[in-house]
PDB file of N, CA and C in Angstrom:
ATOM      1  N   UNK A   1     -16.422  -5.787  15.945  1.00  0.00           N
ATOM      2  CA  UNK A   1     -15.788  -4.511  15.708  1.00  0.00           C
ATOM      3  C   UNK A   1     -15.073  -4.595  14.360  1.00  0.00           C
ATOM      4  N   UNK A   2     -15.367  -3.575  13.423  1.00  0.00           N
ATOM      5  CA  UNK A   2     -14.931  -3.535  12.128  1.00  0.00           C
ATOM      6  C   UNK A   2     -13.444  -2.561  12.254  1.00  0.00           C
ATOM      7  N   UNK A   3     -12.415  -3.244  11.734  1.00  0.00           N
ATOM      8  CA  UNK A   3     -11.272  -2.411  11.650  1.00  0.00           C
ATOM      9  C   UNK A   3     -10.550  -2.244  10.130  1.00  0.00           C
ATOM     10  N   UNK A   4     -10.013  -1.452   9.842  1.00  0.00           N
ATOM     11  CA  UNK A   4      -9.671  -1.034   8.311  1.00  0.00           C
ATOM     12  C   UNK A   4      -8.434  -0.171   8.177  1.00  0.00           C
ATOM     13  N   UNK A   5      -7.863  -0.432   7.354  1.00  0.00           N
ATOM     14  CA  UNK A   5      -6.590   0.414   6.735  1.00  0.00           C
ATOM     15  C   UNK A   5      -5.414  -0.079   7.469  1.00  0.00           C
ATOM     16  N   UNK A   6      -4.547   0.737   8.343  1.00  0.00           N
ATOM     17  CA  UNK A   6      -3.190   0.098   8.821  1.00  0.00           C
ATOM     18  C   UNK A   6      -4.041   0.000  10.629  1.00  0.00           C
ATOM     19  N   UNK A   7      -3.203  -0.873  11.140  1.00  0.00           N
ATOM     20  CA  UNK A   7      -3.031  -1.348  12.938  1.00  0.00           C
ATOM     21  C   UNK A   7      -1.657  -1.510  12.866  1.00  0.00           C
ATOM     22  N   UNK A   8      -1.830  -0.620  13.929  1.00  0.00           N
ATOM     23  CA  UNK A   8      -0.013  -0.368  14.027  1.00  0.00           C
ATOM     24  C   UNK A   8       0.007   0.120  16.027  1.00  0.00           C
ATOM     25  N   UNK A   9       1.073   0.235  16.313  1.00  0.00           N
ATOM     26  CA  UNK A   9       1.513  -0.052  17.544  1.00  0.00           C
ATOM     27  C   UNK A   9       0.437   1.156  17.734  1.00  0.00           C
ATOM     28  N   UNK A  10       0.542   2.661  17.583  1.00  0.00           N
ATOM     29  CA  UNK A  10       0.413   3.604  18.412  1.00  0.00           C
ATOM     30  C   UNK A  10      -1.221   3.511  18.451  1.00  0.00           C
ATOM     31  N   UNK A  11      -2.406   2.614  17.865  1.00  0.00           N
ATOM     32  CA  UNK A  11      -3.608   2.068  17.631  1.00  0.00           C
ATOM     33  C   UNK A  11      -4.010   1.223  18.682  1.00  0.00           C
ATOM     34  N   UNK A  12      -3.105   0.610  19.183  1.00  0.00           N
ATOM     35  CA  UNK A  12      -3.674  -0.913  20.483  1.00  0.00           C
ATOM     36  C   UNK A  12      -3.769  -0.311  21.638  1.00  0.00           C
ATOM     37  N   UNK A  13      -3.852   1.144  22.375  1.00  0.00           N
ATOM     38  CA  UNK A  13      -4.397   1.527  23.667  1.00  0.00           C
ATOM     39  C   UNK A  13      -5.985   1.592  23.149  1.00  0.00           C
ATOM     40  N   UNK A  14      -6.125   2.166  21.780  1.00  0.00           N
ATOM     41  CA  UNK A  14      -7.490   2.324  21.283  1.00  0.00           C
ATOM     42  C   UNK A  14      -8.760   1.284  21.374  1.00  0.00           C
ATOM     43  N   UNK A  15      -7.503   0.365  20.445  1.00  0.00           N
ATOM     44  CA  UNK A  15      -8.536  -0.763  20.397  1.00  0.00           C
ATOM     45  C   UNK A  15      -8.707  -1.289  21.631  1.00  0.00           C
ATOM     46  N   UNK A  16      -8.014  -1.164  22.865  1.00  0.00           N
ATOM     47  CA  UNK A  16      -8.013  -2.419  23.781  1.00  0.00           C
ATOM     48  C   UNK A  16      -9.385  -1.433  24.629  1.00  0.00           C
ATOM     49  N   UNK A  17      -9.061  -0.077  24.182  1.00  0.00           N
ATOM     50  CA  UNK A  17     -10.738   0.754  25.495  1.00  0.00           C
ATOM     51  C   UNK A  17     -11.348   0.649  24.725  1.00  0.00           C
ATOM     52  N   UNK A  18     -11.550   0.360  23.388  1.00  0.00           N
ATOM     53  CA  UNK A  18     -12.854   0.034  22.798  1.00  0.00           C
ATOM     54  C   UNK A  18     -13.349  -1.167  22.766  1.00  0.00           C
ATOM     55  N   UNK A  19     -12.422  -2.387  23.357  1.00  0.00           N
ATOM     56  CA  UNK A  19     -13.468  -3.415  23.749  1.00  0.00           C
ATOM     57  C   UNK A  19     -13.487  -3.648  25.057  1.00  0.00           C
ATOM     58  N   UNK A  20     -13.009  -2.242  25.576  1.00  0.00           N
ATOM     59  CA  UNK A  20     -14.071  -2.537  27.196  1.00  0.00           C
ATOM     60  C   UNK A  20     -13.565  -3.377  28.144  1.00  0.00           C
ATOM     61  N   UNK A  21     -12.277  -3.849  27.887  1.00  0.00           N
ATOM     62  CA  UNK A  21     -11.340  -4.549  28.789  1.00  0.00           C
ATOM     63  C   UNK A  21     -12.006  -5.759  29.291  1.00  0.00           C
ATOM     64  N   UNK A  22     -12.991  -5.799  28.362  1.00  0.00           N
ATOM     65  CA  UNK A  22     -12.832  -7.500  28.173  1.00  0.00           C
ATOM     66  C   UNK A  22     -13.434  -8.325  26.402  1.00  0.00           C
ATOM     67  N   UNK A  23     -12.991  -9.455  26.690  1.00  0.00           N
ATOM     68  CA  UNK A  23     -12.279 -10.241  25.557  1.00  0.00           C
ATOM     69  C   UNK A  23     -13.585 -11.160  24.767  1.00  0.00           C
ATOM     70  N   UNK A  24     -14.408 -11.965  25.902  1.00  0.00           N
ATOM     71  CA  UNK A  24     -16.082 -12.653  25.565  1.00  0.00           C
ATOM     72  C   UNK A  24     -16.686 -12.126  24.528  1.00  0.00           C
ATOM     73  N   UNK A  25     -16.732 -12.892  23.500  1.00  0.00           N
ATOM     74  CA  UNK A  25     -18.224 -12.278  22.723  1.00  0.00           C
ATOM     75  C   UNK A  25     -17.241 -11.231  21.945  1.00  0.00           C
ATOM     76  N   UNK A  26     -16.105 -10.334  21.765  1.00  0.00           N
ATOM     77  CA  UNK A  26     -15.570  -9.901  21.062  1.00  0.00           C
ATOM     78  C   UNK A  26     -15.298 -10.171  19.038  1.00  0.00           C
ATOM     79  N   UNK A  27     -15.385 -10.051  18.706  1.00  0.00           N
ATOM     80  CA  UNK A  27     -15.323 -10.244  17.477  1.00  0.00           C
ATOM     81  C   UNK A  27     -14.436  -9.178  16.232  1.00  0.00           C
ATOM     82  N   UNK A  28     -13.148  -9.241  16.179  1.00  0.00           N
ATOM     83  CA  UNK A  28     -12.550  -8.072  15.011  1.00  0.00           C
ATOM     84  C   UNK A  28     -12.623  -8.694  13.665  1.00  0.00           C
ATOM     85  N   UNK A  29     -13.578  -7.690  12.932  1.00  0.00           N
ATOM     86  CA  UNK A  29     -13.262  -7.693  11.540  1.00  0.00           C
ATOM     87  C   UNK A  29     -12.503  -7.258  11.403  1.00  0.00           C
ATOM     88  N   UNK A  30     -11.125  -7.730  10.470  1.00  0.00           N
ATOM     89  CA  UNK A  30     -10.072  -7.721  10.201  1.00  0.00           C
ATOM     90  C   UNK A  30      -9.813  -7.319   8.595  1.00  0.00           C
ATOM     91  N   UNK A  31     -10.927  -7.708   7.762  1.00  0.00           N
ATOM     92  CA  UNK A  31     -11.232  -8.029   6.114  1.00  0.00           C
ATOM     93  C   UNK A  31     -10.438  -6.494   5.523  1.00  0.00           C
ATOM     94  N   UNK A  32     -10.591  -5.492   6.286  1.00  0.00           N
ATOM     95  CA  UNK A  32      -9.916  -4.845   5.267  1.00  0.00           C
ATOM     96  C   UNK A  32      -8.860  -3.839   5.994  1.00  0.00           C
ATOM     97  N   UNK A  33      -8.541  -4.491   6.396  1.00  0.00           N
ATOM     98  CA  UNK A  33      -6.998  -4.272   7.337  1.00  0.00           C
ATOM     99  C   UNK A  33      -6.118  -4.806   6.245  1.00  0.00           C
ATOM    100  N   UNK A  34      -4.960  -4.248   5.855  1.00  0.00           N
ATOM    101  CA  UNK A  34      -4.082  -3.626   4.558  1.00  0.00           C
ATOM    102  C   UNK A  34      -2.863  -4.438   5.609  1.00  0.00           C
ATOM    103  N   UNK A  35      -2.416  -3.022   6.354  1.00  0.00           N
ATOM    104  CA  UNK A  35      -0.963  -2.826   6.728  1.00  0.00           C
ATOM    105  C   UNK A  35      -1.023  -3.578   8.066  1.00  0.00           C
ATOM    106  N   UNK A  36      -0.466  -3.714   9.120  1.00  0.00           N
ATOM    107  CA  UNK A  36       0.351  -4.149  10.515  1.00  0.00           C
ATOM    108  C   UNK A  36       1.413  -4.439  10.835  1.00  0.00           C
ATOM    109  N   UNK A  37       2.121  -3.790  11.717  1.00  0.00           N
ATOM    110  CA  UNK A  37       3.481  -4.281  12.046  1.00  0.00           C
ATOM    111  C   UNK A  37       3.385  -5.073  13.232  1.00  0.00           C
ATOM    112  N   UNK A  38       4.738  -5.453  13.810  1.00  0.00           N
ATOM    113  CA  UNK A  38       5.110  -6.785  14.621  1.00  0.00           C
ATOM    114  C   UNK A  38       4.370  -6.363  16.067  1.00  0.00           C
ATOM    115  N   UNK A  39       4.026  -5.125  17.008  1.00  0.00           N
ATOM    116  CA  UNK A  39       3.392  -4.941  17.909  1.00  0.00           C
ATOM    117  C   UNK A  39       1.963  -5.219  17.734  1.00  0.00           C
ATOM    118  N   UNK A  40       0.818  -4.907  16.295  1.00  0.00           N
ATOM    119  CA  UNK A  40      -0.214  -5.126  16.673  1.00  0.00           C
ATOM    120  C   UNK A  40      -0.183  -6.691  16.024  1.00  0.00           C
ATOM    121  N   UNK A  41       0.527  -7.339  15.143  1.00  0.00           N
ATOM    122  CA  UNK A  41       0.783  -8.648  15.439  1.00  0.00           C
ATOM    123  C   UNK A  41       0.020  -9.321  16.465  1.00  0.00           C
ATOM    124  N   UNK A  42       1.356  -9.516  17.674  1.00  0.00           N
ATOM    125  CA  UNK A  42       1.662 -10.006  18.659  1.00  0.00           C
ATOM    126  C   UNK A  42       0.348  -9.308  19.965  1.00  0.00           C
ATOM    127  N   UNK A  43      -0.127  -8.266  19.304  1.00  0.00           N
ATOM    128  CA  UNK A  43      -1.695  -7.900  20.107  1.00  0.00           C
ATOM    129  C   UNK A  43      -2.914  -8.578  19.685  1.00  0.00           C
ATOM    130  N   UNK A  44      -2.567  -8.808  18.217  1.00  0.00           N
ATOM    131  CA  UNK A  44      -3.684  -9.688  17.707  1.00  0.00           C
ATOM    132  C   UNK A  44      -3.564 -11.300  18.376  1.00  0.00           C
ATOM    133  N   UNK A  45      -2.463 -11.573  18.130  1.00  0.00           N
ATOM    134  CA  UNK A  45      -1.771 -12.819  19.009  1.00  0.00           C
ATOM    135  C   UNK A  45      -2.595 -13.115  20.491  1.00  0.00           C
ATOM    136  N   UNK A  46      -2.357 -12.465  20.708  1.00  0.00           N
ATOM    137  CA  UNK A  46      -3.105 -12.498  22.239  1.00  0.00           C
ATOM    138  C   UNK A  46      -4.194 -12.284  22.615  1.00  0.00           C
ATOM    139  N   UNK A  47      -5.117 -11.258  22.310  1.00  0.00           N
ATOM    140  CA  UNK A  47      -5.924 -11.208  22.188  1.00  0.00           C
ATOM    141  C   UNK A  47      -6.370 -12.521  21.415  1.00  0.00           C
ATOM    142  N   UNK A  48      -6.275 -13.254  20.533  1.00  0.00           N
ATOM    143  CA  UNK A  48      -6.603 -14.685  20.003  1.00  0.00           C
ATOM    144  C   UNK A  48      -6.557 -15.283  21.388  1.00  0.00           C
ATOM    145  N   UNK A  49      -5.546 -15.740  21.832  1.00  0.00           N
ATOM    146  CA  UNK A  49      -5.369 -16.527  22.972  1.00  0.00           C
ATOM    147  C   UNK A  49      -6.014 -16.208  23.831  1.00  0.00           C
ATOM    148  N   UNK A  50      -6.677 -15.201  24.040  1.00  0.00           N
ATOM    149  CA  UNK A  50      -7.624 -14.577  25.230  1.00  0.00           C
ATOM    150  C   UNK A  50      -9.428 -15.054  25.100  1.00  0.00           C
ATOM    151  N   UNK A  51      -9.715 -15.100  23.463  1.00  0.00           N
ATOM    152  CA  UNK A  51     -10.793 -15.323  23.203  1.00  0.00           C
ATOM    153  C   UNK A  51     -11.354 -14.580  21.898  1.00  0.00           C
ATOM    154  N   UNK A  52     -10.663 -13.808  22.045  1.00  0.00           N
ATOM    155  CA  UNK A  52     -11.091 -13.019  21.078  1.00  0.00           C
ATOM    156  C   UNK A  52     -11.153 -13.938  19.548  1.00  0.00           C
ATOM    157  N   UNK A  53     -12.107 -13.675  18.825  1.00  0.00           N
ATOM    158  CA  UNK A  53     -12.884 -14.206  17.344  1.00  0.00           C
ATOM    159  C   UNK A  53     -11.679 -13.290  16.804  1.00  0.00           C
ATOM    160  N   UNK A  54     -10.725 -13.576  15.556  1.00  0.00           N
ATOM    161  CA  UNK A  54     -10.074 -12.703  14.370  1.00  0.00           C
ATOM    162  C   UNK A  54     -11.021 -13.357  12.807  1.00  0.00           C
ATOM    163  N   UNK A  55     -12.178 -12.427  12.500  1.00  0.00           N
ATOM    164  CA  UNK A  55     -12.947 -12.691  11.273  1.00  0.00           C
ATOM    165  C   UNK A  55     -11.803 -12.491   9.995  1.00  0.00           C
ATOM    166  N   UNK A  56     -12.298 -13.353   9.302  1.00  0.00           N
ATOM    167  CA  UNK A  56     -11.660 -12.269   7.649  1.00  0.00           C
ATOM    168  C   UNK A  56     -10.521 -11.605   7.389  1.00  0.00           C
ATOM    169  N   UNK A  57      -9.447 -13.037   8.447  1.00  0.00           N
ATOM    170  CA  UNK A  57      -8.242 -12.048   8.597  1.00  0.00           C
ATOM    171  C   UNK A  57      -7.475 -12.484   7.115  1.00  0.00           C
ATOM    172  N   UNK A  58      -6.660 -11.500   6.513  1.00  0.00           N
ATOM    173  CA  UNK A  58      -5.945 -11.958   5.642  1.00  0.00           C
ATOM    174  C   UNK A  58      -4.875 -13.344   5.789  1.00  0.00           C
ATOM    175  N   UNK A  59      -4.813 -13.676   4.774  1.00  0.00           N
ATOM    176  CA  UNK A  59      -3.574 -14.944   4.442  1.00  0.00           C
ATOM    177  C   UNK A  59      -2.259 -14.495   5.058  1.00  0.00           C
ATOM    178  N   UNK A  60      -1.693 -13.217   4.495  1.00  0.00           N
ATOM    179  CA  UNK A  60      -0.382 -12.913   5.144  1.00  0.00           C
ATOM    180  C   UNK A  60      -0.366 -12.738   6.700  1.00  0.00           C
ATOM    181  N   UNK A  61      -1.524 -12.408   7.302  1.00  0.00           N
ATOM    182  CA  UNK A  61      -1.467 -11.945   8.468  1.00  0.00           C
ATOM    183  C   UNK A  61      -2.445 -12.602   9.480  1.00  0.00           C
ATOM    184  N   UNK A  62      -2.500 -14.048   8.997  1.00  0.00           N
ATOM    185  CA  UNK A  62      -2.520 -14.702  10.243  1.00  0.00           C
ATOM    186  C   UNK A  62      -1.602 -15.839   9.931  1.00  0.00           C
ATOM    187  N   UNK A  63      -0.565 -16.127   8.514  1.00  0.00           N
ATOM    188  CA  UNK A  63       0.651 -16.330   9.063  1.00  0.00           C
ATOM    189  C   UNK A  63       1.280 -16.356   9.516  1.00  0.00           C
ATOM    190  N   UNK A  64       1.307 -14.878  10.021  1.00  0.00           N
ATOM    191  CA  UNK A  64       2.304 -13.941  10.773  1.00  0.00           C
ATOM    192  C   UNK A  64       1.905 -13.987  11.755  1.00  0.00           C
ATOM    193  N   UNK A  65       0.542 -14.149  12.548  1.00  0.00           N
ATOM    194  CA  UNK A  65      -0.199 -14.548  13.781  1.00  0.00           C
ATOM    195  C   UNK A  65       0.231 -15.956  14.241  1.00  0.00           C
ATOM    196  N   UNK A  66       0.186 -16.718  13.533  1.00  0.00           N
ATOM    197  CA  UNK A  66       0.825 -17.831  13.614  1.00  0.00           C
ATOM    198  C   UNK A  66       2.119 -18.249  14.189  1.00  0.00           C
ATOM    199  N   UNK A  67       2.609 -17.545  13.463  1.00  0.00           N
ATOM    200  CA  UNK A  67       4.395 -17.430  13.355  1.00  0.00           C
ATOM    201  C   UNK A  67       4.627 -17.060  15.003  1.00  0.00           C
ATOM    202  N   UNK A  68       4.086 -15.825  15.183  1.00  0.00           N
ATOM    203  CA  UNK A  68       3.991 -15.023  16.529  1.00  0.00           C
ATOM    204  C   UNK A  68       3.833 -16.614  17.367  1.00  0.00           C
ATOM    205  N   UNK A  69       2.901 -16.903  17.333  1.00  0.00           N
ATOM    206  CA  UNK A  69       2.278 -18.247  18.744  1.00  0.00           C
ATOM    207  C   UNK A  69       2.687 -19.215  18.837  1.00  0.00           C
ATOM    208  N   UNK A  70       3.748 -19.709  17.543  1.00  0.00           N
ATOM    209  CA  UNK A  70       4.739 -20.011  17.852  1.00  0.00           C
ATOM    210  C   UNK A  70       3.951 -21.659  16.911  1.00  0.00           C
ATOM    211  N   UNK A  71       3.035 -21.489  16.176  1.00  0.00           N
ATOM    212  CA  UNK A  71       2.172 -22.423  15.433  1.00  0.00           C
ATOM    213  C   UNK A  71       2.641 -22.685  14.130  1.00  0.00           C
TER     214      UNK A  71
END
């Protein structure tokens, strides 16, 4: 799943019915995702921990993924 521009809190009911409530075989392109604040963070966060693939995520923001998991 290709995602782009800002992920921001009021975005993660979206994304989570667009992968179908489950996590296997999932894959977010991330590459041109700009903006995020601390909720889709900590959704990306988990979703990691769940299984989910994060492709092409930026430098700042899997720091900050990081940071979140406590890595």
């Amino acid at each position: 799943m290709h995602l782009s521009g800002r992920l921001q809190s009021e975005h993660l009911e979206e994304l989570r019915t667009h992968m179908g409530g489950t996590v296997q075989g999932v894959v977010l392109d991330l590459e041109e995702v700009k903006l995020v604040d601390r909720e889709a963070v900590c959704c990306l966060a988990s979703c990691e921990e769940e299984g989910v693939q994060l492709s092409q995520c930026s430098p700042y923001i899997r720091e900050w993924i990081n940071r979140e998991k406590g890595i």
